[in-house]
C-alpha atoms as a PDB file:
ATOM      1  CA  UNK A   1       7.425 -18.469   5.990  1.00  0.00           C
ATOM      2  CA  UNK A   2       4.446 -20.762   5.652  1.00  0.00           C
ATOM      3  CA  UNK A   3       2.040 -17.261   4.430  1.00  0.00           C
ATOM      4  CA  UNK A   4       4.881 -16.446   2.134  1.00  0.00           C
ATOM      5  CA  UNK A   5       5.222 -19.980   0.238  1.00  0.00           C
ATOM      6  CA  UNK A   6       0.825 -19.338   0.073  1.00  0.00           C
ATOM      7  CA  UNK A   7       1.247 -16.151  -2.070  1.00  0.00           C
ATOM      8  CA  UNK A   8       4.426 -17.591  -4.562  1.00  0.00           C
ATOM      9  CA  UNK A   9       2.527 -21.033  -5.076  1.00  0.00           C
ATOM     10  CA  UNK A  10      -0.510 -19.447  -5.723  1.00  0.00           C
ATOM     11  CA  UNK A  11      -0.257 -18.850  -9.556  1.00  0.00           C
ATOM     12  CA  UNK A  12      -3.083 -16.461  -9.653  1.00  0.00           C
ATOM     13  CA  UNK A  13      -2.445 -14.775  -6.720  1.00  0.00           C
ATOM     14  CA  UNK A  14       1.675 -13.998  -7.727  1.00  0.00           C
ATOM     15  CA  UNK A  15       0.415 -13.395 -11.190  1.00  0.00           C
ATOM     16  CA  UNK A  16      -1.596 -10.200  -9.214  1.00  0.00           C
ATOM     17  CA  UNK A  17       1.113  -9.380  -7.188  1.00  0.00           C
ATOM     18  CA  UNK A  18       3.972  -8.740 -10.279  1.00  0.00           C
ATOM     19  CA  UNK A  19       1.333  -7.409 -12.001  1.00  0.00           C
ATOM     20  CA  UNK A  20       1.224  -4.875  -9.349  1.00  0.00           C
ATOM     21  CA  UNK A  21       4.594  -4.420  -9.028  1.00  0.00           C
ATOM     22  CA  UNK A  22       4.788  -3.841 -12.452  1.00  0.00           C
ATOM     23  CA  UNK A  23       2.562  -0.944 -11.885  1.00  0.00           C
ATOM     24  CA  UNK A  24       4.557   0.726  -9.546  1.00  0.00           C
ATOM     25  CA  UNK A  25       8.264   0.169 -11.040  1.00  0.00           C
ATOM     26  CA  UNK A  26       6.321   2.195 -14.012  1.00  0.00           C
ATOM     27  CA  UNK A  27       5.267   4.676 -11.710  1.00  0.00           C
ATOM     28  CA  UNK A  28       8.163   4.945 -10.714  1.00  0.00           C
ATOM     29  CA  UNK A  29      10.370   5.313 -13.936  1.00  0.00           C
ATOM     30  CA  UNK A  30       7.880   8.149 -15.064  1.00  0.00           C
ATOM     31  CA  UNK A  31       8.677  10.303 -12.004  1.00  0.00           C
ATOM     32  CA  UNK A  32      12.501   9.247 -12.932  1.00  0.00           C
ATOM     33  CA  UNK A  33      12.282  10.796 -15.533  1.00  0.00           C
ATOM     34  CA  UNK A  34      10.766  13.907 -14.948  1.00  0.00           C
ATOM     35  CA  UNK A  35      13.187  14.116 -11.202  1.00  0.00           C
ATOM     36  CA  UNK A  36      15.428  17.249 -11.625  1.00  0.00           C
ATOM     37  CA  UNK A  37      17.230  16.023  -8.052  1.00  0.00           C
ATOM     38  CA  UNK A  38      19.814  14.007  -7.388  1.00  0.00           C
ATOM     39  CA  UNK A  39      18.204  12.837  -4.253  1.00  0.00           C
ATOM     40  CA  UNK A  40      15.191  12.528  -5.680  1.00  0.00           C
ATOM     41  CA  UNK A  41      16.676   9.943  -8.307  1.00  0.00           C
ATOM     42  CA  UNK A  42      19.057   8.387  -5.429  1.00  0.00           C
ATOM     43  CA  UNK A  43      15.565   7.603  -3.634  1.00  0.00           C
ATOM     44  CA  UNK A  44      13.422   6.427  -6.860  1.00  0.00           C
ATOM     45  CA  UNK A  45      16.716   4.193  -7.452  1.00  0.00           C
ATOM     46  CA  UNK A  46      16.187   2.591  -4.263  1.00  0.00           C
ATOM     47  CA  UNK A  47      12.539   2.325  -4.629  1.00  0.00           C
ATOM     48  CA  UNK A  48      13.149   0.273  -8.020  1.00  0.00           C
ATOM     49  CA  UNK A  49      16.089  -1.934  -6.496  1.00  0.00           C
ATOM     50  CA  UNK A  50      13.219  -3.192  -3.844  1.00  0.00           C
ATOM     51  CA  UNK A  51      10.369  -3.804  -6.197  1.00  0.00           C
ATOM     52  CA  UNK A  52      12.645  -5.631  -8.367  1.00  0.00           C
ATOM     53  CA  UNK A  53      13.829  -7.923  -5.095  1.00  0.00           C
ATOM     54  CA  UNK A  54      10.429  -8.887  -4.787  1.00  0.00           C
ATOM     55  CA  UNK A  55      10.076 -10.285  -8.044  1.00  0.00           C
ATOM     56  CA  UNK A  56      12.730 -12.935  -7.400  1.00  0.00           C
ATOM     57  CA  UNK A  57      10.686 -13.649  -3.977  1.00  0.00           C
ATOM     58  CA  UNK A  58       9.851 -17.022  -5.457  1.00  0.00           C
ATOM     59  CA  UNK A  59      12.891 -18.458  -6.154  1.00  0.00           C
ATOM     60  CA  UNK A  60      13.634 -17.606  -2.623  1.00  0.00           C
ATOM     61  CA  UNK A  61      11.122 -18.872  -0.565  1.00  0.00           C
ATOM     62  CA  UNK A  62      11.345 -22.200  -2.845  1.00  0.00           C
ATOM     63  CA  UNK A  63      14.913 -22.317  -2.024  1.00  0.00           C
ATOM     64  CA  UNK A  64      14.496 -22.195   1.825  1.00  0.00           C
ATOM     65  CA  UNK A  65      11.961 -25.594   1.675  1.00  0.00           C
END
């Protein structure tokens, strides 16, 4: 856990990482939106749903220590 609490207390270095993620949950709302499967979208919905859970990574490793 100790690498984890390096990257979430590192303001510069989280700051990079949501930035990041913030890239790809755009990513992947553009190919949402242009997905003509329902598979497809069941997939991209899952792919958001864990990008977003690792923008709340913070608060969780903080919580553990």
């Amino acid at each position: 856990m100790s690498q984890l609490k390096k990257l979430v207390n590192d303001k510069a270095l989280w700051d990079s990482f949501c930035a990041e993620l913030d890239v790809r949950l755009d990513r992947v709302h553009k190919t949402m939106e242009q997905s003509d499967s329902a598979e497809t979208l069941f997939r991209l919905q899952g792919q958001t749903a864990a990008l977003r859970s690792l923008k709340t990574l913070r608060a969780e490793v903080n919580a553990d220590g």
